[in-house]
N, C-alpha and C. Protein backbone atom coordinates (compact mmCIF):
# COMPACT_ATOMS: atom_id res chain seq x y z
N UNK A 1 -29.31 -20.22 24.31
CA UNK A 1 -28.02 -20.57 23.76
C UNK A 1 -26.94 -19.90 24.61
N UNK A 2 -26.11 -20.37 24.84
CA UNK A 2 -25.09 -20.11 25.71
C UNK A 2 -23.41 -19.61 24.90
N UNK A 3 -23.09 -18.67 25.30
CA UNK A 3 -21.98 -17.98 24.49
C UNK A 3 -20.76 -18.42 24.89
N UNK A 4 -20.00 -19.11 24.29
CA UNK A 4 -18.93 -20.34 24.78
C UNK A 4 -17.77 -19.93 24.04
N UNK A 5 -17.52 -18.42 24.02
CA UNK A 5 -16.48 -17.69 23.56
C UNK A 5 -15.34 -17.11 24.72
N UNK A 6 -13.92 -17.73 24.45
CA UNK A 6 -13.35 -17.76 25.53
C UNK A 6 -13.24 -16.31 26.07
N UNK A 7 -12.27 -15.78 27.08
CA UNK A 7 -12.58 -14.39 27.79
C UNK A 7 -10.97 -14.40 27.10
N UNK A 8 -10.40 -14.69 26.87
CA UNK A 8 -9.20 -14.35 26.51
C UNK A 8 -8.20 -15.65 25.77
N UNK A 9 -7.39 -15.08 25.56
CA UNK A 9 -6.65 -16.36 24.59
C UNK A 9 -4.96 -15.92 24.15
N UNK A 10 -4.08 -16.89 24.74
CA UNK A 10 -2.54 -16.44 24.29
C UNK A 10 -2.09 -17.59 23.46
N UNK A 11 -1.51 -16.62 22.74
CA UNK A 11 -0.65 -17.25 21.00
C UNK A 11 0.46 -17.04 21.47
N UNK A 12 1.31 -18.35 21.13
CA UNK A 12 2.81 -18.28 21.01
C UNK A 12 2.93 -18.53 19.17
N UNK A 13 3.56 -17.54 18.38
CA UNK A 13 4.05 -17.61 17.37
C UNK A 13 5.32 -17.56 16.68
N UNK A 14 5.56 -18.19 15.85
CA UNK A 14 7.16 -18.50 15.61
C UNK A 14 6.94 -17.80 13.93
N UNK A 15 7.82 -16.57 13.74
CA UNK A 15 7.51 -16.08 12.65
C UNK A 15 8.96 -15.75 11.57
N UNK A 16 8.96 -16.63 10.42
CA UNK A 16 10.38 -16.65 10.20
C UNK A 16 10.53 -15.27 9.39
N UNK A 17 11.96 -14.84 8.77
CA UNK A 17 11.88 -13.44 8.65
C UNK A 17 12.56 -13.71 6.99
N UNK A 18 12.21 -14.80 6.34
CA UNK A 18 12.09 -14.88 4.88
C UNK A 18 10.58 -14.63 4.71
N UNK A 19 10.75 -13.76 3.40
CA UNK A 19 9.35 -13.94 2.59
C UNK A 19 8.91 -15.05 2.36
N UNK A 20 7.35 -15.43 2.91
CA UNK A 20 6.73 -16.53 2.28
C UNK A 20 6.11 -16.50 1.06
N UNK A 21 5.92 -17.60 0.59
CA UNK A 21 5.57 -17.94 -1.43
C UNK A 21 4.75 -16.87 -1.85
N UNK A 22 3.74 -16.56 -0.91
CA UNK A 22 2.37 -16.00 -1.25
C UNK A 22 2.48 -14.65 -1.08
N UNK A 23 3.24 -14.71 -0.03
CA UNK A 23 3.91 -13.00 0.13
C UNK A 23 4.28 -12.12 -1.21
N UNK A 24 5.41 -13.09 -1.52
CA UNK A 24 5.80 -12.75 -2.39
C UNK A 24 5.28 -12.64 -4.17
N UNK A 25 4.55 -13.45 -4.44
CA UNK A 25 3.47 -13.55 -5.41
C UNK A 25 2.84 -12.41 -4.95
N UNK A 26 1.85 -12.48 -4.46
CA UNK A 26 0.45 -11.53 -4.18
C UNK A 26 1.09 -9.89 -4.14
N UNK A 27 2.57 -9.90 -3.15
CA UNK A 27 2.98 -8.81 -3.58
C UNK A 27 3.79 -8.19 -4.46
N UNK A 28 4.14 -8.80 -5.41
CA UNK A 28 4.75 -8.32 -6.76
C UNK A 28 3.25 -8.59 -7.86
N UNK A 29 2.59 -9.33 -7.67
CA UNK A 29 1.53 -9.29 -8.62
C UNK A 29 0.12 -7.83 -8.53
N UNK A 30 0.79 -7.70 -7.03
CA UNK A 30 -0.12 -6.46 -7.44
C UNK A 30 0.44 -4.76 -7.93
N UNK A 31 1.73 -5.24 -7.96
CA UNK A 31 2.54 -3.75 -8.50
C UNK A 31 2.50 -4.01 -9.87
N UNK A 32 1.82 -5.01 -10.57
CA UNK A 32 2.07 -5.50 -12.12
C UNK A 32 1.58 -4.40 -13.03
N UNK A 33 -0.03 -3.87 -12.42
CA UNK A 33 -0.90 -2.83 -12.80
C UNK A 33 -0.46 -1.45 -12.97
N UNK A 34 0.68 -1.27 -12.20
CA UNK A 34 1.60 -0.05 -12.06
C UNK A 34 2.36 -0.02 -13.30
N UNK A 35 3.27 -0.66 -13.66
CA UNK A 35 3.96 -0.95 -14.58
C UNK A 35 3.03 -0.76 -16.19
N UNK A 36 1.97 -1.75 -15.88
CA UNK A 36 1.42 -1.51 -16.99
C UNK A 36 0.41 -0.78 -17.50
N UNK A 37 0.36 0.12 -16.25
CA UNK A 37 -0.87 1.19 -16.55
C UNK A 37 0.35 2.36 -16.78
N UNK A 38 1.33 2.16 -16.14
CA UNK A 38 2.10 3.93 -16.53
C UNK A 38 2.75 3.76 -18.49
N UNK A 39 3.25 2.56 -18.56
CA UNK A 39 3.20 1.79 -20.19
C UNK A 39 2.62 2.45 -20.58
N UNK A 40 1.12 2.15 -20.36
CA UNK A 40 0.23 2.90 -21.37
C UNK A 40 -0.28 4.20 -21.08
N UNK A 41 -0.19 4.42 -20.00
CA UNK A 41 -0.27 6.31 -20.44
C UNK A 41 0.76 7.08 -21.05
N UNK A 42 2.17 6.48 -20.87
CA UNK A 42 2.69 7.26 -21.57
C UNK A 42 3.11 6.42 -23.26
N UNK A 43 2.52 5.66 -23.48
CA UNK A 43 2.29 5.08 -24.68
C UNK A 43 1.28 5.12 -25.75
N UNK A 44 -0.02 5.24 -25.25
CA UNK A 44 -1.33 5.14 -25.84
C UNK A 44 -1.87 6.56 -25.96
N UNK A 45 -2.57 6.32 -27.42
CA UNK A 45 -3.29 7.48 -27.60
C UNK A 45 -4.63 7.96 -26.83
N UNK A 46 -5.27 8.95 -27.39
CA UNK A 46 -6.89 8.96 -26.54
C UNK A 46 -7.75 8.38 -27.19
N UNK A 47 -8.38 7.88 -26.28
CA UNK A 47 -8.95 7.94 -25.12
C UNK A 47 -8.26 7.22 -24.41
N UNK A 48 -7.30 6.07 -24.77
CA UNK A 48 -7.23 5.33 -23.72
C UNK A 48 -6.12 5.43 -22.98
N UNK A 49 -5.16 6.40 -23.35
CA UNK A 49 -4.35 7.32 -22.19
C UNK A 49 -4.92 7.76 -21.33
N UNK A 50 -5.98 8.23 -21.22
CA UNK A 50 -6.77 9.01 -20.11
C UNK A 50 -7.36 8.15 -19.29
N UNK A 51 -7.92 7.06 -19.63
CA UNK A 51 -8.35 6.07 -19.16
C UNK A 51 -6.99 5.25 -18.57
N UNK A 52 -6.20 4.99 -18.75
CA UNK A 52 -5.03 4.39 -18.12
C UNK A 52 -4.73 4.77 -16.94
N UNK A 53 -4.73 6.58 -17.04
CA UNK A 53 -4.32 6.97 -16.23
C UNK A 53 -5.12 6.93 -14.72
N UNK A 54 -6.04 7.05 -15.27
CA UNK A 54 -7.54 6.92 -14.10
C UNK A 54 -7.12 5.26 -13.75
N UNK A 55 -7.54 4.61 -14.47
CA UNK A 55 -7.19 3.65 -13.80
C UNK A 55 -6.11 2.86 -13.03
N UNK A 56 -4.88 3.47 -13.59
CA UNK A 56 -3.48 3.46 -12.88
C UNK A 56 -3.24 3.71 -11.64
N UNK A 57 -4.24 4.87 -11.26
CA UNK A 57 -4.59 5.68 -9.90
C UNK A 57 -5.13 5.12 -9.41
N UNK A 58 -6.69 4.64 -9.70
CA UNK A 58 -7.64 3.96 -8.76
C UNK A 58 -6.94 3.06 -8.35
N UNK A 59 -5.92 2.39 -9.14
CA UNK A 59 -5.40 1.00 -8.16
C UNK A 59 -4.60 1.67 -7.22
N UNK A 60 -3.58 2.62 -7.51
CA UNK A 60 -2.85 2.67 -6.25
C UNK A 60 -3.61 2.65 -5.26
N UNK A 61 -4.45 4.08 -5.81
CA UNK A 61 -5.52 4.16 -4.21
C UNK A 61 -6.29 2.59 -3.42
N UNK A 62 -6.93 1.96 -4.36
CA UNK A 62 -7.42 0.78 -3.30
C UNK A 62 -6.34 -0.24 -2.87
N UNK A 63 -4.84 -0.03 -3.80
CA UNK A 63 -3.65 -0.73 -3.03
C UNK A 63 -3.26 -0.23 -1.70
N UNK A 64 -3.19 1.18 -1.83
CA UNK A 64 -2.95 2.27 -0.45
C UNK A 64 -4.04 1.51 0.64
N UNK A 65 -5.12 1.74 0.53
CA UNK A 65 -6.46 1.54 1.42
C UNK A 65 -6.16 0.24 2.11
N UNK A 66 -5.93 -0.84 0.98
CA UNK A 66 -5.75 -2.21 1.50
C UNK A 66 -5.03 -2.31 2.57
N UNK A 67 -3.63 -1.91 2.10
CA UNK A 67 -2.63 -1.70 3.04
C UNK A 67 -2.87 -1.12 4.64
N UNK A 68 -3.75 -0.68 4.19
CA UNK A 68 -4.07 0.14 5.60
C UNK A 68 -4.56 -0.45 6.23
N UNK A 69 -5.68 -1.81 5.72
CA UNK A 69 -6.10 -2.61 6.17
C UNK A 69 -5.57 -3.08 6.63
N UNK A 70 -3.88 -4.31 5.93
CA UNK A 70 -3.48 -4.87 6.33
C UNK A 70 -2.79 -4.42 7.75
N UNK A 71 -2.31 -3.46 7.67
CA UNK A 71 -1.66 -2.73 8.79
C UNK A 71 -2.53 -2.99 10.02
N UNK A 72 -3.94 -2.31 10.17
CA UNK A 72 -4.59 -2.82 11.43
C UNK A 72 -5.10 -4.21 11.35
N UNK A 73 -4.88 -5.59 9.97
CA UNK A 73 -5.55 -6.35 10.86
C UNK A 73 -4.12 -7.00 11.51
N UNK A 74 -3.25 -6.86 11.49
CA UNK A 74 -1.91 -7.30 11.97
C UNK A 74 -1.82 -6.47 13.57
N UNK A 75 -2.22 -5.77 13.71
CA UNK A 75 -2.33 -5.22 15.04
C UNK A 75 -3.50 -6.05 15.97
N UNK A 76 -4.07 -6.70 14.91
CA UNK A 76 -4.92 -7.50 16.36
C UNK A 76 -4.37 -8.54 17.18
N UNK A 77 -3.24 -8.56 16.49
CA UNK A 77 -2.05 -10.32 16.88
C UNK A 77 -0.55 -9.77 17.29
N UNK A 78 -0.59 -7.83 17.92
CA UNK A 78 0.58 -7.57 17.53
C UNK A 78 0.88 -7.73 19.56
N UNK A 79 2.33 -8.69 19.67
CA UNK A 79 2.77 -9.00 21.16
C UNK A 79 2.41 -7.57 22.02
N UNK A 80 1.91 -7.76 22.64
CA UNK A 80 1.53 -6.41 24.07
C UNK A 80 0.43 -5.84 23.30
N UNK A 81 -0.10 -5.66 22.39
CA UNK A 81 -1.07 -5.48 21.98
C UNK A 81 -0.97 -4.25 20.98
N UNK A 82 -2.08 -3.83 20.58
CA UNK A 82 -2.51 -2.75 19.40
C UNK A 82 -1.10 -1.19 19.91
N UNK A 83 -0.84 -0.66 19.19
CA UNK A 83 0.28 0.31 19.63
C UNK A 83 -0.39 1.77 18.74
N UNK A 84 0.10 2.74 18.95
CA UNK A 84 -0.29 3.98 18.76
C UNK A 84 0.36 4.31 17.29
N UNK A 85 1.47 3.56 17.32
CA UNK A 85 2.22 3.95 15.88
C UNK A 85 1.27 3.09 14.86
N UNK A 86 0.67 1.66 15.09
CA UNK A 86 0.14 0.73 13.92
C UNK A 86 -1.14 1.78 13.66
N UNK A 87 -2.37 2.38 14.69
CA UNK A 87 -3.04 3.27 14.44
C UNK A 87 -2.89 4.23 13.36
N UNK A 88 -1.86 4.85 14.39
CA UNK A 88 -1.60 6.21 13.31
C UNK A 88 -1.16 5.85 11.48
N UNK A 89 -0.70 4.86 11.72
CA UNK A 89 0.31 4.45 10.30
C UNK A 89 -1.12 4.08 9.40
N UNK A 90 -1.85 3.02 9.86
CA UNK A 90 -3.19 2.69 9.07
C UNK A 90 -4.09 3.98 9.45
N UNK A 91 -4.61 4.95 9.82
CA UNK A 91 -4.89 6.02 9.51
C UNK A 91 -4.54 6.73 8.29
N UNK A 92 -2.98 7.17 8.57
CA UNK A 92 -2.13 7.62 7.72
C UNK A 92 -2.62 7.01 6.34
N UNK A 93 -2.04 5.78 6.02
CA UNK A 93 -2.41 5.24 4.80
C UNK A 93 -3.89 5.44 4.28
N UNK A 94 -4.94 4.86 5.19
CA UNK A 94 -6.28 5.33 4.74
C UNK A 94 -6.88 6.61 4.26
N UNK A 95 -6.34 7.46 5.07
CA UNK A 95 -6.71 9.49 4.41
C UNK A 95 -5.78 9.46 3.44
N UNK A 96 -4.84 9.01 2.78
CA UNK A 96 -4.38 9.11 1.73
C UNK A 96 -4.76 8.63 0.45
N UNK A 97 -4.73 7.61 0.96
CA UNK A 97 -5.71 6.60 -0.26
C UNK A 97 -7.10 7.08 -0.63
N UNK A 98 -8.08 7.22 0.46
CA UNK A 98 -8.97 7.70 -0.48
C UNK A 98 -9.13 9.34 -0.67
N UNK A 99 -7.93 10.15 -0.26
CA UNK A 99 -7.80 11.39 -0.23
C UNK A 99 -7.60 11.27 -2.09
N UNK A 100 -7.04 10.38 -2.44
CA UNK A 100 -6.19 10.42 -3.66
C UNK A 100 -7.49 10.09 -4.56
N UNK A 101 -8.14 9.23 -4.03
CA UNK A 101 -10.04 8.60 -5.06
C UNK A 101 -10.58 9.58 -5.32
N UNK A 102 -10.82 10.79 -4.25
CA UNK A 102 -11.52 11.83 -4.28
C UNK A 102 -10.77 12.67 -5.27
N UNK A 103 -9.60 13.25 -5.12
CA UNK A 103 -8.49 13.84 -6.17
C UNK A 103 -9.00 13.12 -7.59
N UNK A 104 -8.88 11.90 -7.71
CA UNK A 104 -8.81 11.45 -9.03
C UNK A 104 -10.44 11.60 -9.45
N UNK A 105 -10.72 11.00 -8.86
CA UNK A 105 -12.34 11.20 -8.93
C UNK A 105 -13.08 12.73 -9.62
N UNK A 106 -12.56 13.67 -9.27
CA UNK A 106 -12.36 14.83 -9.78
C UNK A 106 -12.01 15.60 -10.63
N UNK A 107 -10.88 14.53 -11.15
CA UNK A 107 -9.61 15.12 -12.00
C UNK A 107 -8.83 15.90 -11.78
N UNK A 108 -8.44 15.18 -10.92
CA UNK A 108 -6.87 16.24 -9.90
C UNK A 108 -6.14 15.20 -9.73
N UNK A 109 -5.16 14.72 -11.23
CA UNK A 109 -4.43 13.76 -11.01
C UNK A 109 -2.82 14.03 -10.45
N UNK A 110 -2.59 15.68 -10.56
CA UNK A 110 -1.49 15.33 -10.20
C UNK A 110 -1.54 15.37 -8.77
N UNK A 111 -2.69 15.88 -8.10
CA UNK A 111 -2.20 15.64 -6.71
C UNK A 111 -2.48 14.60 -6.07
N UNK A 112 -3.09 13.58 -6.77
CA UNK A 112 -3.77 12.63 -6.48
C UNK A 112 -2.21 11.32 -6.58
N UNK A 113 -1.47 11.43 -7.67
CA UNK A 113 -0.37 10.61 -7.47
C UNK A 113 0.43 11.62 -6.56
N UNK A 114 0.54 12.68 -6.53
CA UNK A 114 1.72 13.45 -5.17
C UNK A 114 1.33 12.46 -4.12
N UNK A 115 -0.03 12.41 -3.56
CA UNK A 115 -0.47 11.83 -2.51
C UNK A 115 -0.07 10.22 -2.59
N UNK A 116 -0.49 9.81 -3.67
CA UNK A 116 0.00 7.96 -3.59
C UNK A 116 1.25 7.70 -3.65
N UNK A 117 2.12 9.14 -3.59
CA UNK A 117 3.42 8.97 -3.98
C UNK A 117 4.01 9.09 -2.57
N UNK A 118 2.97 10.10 -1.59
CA UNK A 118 3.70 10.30 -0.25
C UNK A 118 3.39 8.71 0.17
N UNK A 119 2.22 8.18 0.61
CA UNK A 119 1.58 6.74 0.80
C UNK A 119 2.82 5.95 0.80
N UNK A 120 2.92 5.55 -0.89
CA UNK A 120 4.46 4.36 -1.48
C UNK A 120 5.39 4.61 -0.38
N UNK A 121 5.90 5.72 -0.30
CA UNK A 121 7.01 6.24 0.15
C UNK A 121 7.09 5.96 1.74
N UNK A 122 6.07 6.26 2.63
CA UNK A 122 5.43 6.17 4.05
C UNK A 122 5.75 4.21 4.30
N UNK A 123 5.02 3.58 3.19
CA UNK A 123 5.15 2.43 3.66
C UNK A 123 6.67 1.46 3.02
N UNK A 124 7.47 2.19 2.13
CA UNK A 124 8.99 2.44 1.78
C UNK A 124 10.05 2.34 3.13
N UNK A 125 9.67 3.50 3.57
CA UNK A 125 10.11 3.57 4.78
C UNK A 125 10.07 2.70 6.26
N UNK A 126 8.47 2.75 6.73
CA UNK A 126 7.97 2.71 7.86
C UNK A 126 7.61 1.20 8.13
N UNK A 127 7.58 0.40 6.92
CA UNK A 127 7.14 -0.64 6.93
C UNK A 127 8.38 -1.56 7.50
N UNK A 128 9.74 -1.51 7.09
CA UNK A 128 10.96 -1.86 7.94
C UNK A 128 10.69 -1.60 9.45
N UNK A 129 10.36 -0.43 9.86
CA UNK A 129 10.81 -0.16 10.64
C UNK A 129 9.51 -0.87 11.76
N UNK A 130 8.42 -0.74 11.36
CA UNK A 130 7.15 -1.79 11.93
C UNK A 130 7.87 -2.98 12.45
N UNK A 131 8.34 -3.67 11.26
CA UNK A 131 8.84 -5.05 11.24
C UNK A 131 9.75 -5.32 12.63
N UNK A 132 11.05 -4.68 12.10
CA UNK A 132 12.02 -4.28 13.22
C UNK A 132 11.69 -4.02 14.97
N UNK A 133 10.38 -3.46 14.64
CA UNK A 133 9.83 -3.30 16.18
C UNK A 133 8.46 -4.58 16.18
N UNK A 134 8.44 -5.13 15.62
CA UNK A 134 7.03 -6.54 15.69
C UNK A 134 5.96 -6.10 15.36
N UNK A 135 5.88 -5.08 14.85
CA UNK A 135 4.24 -4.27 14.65
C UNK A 135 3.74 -4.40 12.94
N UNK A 136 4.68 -5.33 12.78
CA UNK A 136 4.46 -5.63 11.38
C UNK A 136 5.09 -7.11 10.92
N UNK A 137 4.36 -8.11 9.98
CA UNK A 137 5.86 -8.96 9.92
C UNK A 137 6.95 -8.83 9.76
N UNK A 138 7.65 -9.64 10.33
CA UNK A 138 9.24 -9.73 9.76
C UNK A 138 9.42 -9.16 8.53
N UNK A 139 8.94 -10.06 7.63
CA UNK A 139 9.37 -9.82 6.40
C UNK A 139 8.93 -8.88 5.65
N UNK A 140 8.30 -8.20 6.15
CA UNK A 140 8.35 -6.83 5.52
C UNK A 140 9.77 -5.85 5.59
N UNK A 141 10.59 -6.07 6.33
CA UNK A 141 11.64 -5.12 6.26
C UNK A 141 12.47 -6.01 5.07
N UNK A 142 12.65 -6.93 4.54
CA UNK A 142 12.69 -6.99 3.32
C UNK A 142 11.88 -6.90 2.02
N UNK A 143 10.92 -6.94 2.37
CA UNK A 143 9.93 -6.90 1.04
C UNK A 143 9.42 -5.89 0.77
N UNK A 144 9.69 -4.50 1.03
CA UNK A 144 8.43 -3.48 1.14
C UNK A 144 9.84 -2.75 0.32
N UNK A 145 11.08 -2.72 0.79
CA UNK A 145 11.83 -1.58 0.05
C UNK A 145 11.61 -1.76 -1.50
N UNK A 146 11.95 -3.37 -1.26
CA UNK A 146 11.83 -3.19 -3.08
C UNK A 146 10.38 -3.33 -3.70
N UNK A 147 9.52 -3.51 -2.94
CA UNK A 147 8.31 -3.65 -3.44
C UNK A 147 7.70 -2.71 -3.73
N UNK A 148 7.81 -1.70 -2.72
CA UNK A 148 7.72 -0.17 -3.08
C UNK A 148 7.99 0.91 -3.57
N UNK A 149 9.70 0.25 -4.81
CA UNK A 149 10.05 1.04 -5.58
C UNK A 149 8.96 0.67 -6.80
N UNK A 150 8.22 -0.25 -7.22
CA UNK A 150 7.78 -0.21 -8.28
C UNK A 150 6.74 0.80 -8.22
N UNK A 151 5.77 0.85 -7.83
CA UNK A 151 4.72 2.16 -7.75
C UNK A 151 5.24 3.31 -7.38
N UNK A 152 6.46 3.68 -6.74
CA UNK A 152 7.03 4.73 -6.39
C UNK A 152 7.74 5.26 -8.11
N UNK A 153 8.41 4.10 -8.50
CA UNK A 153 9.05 4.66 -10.13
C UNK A 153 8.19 5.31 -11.14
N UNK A 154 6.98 4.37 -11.16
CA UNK A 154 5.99 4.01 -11.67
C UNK A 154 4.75 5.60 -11.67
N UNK A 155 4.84 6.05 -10.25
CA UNK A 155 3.80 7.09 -10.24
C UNK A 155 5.02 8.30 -10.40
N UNK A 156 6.27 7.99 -10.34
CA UNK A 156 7.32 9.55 -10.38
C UNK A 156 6.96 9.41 -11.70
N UNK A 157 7.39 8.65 -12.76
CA UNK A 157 7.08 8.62 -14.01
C UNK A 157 6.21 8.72 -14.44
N UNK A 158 4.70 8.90 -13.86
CA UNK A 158 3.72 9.56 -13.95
C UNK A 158 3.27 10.90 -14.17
N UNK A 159 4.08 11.25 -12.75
CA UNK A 159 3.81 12.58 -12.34
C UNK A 159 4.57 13.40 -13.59
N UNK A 160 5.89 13.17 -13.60
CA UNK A 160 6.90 13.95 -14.72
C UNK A 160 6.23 14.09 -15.86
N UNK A 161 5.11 13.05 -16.65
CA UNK A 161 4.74 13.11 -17.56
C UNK A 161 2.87 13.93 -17.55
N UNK A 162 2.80 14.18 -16.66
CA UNK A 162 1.51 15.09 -16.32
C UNK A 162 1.96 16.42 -16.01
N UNK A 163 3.07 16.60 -15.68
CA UNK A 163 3.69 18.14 -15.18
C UNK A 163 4.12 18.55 -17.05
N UNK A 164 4.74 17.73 -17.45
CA UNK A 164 4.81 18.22 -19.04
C UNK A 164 4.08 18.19 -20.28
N UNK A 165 2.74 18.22 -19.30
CA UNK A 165 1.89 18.54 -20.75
C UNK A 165 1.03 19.72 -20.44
């Protein structure tokens, strides 16, 4: 059998800098869990406050992780190629995320949202600024500020309510 895989290959892409449908769905539908897991921890009695809270966490963390994903698989298509900042940034995100599984995993929640809180905040920031330089889509320098206040509100209002008990 003969391996008929080309040696190389150039993409011209035209990438507009509105959020697309799915973008926007997939990423407000997954901050939904935020909202309604911090609801119920600071709403619900035990057990299932405690359980909220665990689970409130685990999502950030495999939201964090994902992200990290997404970050390097967007570097395989990024113009001039893979860059040192998309590395470091999906690194970054990955030791956090499951830095935070292990934390929670444990029961070390508050440092476990400190950490998903630095994460939110990292891709708050950095995710514009990806965009701005092509190492990320476009539309992330609109979609990430506000997308990233919800788990950012979401785990401060967490944290405040684990520091006072």
């Amino acid at each position: 059998m003969t391996d008929t895989t080309p040696s190389s290959a150039t993409f011209t892409l035209t990438e507009p800098a509105e959020t697309p449908w799915l973008g926007v769905f997939f990423g407000y539908v997954a901050m939904v869990p935020f909202v309604v897991g911090v609801l119920a921890f600071w709403l619900a009695g035990e057990p299932w406050r405690g359980a909220a809270l665990a689970i409130t966490l685990f999502w950030g963390c495999a939201i964090l992780t994902f992200l990290a994903g997404v970050r390097r698989g967007v570097s395989f298509r990024t113009p001039g190629g893979v860059t040192a900042g998309q590395i470091v940034t999906m690194l970054w995100l990955f030791c956090l995320g499951f830095a935070a599984i292990v934390l929670t995993a444990i029961a070390m929640p508050v440092w476990a949202t400190a950490l998903l809180l630095v994460g939110y905040l990292s891709l708050q920031v950095f995710d514009p600024i990806a965009a701005r330089k092509l190492e990320a889509p476009l539309y992330f320098a609109r979609l990430r500020p506000a997308q990233m206040a919800i788990p950012l509100l979401c785990l401060l209002g967490t944290l405040v309510l684990l520091s006072t008990r």
